[in-house]
C-alpha atoms as a PDB file:
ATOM      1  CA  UNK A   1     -36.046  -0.047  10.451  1.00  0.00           C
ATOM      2  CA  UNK A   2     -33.241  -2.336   9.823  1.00  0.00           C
ATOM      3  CA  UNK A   3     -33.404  -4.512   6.267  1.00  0.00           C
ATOM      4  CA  UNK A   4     -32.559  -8.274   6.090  1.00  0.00           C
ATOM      5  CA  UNK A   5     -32.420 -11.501   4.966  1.00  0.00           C
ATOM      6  CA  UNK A   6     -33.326 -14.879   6.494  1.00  0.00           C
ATOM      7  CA  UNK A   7     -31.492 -17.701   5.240  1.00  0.00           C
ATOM      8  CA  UNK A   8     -31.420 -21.892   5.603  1.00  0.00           C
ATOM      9  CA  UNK A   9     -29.090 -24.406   4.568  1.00  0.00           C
ATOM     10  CA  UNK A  10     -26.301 -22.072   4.527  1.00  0.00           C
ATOM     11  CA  UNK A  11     -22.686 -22.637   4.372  1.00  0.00           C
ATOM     12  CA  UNK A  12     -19.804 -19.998   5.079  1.00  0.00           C
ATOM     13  CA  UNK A  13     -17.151 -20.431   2.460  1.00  0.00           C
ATOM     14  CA  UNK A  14     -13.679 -19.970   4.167  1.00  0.00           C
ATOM     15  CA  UNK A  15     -11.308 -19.169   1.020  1.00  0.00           C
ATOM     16  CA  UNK A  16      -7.523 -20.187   1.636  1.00  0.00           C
ATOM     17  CA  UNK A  17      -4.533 -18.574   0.243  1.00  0.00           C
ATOM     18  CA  UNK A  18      -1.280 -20.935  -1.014  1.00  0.00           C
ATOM     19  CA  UNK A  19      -0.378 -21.118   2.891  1.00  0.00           C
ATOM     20  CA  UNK A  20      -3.873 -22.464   3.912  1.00  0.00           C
ATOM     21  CA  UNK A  21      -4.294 -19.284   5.800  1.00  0.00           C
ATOM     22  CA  UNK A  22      -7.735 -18.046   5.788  1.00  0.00           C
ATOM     23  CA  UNK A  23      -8.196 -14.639   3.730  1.00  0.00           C
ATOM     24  CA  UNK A  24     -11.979 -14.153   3.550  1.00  0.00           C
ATOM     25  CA  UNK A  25     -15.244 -15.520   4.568  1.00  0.00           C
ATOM     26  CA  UNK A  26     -18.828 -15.548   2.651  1.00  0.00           C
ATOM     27  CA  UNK A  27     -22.163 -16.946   2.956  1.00  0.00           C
ATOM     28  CA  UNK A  28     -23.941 -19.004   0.695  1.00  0.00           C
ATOM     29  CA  UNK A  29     -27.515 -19.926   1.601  1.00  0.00           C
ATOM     30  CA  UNK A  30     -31.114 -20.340   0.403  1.00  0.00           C
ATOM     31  CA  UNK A  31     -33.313 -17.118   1.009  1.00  0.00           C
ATOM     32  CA  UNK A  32     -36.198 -17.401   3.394  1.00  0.00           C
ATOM     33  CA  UNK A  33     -37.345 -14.129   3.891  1.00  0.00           C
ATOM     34  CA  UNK A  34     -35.712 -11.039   2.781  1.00  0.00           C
ATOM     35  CA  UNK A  35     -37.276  -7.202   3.685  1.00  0.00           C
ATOM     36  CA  UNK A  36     -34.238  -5.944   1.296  1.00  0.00           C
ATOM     37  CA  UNK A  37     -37.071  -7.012  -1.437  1.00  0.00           C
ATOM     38  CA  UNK A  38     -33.666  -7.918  -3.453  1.00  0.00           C
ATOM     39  CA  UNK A  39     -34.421 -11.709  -3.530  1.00  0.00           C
ATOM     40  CA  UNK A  40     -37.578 -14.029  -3.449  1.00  0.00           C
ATOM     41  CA  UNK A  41     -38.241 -16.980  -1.375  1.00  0.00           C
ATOM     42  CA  UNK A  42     -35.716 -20.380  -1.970  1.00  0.00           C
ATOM     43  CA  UNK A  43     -33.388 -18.235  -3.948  1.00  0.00           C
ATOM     44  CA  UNK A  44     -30.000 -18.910  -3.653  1.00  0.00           C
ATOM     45  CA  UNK A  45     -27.597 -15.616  -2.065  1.00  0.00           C
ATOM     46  CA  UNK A  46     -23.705 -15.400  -2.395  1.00  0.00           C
ATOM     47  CA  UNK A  47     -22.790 -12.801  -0.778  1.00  0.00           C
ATOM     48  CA  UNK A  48     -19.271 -10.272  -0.407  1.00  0.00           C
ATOM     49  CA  UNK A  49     -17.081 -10.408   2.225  1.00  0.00           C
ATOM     50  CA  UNK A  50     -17.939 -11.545   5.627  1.00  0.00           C
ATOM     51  CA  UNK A  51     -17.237  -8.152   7.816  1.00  0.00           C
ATOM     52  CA  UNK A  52     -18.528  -9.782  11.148  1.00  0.00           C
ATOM     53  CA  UNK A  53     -20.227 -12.559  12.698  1.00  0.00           C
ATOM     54  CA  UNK A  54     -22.259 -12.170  15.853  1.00  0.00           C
ATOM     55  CA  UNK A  55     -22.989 -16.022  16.848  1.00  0.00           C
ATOM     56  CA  UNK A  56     -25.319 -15.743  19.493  1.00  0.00           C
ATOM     57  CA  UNK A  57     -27.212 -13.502  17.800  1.00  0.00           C
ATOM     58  CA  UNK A  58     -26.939 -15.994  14.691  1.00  0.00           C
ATOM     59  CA  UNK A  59     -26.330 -12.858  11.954  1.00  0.00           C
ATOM     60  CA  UNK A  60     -23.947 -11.728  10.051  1.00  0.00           C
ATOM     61  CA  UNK A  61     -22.785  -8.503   8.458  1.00  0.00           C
ATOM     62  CA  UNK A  62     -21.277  -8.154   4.869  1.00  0.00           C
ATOM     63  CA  UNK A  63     -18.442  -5.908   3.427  1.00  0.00           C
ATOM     64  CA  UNK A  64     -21.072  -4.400   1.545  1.00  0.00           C
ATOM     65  CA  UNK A  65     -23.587  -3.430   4.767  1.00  0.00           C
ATOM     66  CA  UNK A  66     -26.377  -6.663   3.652  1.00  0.00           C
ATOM     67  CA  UNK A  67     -27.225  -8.699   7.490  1.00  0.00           C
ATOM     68  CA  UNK A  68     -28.107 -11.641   7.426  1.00  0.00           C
ATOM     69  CA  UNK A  69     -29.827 -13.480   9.705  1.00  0.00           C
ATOM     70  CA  UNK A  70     -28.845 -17.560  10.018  1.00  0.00           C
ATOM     71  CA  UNK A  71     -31.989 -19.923  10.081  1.00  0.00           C
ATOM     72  CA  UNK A  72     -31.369 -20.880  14.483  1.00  0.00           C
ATOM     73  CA  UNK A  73     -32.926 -24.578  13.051  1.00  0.00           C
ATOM     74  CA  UNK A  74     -30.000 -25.046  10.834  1.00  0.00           C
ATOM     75  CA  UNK A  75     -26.218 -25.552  12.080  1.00  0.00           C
ATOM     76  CA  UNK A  76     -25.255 -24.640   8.382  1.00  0.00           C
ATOM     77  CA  UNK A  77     -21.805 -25.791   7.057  1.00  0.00           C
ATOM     78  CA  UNK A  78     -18.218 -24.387   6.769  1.00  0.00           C
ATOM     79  CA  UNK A  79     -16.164 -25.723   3.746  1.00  0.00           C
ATOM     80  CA  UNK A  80     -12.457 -24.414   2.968  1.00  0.00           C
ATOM     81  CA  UNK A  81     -11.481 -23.382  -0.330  1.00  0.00           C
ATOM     82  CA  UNK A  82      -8.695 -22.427  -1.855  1.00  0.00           C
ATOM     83  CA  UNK A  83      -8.445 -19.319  -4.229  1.00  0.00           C
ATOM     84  CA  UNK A  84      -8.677 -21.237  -7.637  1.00  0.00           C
ATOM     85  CA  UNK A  85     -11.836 -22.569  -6.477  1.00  0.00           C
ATOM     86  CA  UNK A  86     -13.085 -19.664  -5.208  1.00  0.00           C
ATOM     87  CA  UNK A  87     -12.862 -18.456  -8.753  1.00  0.00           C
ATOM     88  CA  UNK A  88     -15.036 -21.376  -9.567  1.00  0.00           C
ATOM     89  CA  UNK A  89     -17.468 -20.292  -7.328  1.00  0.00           C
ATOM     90  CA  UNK A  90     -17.544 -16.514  -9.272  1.00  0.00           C
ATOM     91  CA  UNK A  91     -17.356 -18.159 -12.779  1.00  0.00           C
ATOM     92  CA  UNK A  92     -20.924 -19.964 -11.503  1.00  0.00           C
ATOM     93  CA  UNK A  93     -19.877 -23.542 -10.271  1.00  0.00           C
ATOM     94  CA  UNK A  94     -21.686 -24.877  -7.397  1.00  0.00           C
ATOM     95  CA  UNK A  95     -20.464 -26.524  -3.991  1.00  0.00           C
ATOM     96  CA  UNK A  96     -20.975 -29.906  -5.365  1.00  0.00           C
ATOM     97  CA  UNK A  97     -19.177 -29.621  -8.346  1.00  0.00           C
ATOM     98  CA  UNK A  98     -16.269 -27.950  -6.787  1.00  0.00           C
ATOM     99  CA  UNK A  99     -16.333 -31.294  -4.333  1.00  0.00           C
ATOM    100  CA  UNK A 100     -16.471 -33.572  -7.448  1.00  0.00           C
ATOM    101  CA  UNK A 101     -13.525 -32.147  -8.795  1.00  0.00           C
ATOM    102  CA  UNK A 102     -11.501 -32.529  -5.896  1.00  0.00           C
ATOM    103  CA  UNK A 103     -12.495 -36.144  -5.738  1.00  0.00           C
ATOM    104  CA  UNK A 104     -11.568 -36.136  -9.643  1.00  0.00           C
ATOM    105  CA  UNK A 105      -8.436 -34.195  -9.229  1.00  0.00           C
ATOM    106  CA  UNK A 106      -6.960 -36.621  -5.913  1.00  0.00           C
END
């Protein structure tokens, strides 16, 4: 039997290098259901790599092997990043903060 987790509110992070080309993709959602047993309900997942992206099937499949399946009630979110906030993201900021510093920093 294949292992999972169900998320909502998700958003795939797109991170950017210097010329705004796309160099990785991850997922950052709320946990609905997972049969991984590695996270409870309304946690919040961050995952590796994005390896692949089936859309019709609404999952996706990480560098490290973890699906995911994408809540089919929620059209989620796509933000682009660039690399030094994507370190941001690591060092334990949050999507809104990493907005309020753009709007700081134009």
């Amino acid at each position: 039997m294949m292992n999972f987790t169900t998320v909502t509110d998700w958003t795939i992070i797109k991170v950017m290098d210097e010329d705004s080309v796309v160099v990785s993709q991850h997922l950052f959602a709320l946990v609905v259901n997972d049969t991984t047993n590695r996270f409870k309900p309304n946690d919040y997942v961050y995952t590796s790599t994005i390896k692949h992206i089936t859309p019709e099937e609404h999952k996706i499949i990480t560098h490290s092997g973890n699906t995911y399946f994408l809540d089919i009630k929620d059209e989620g979110e796509q933000i682009y990043v660039t690399f030094d906030e994507f370190k941001q993201l690591n060092q334990g900021f949050n999507l809104l903060e990493i907005d309020c510093n753009r709007k700081l920093n134009s």
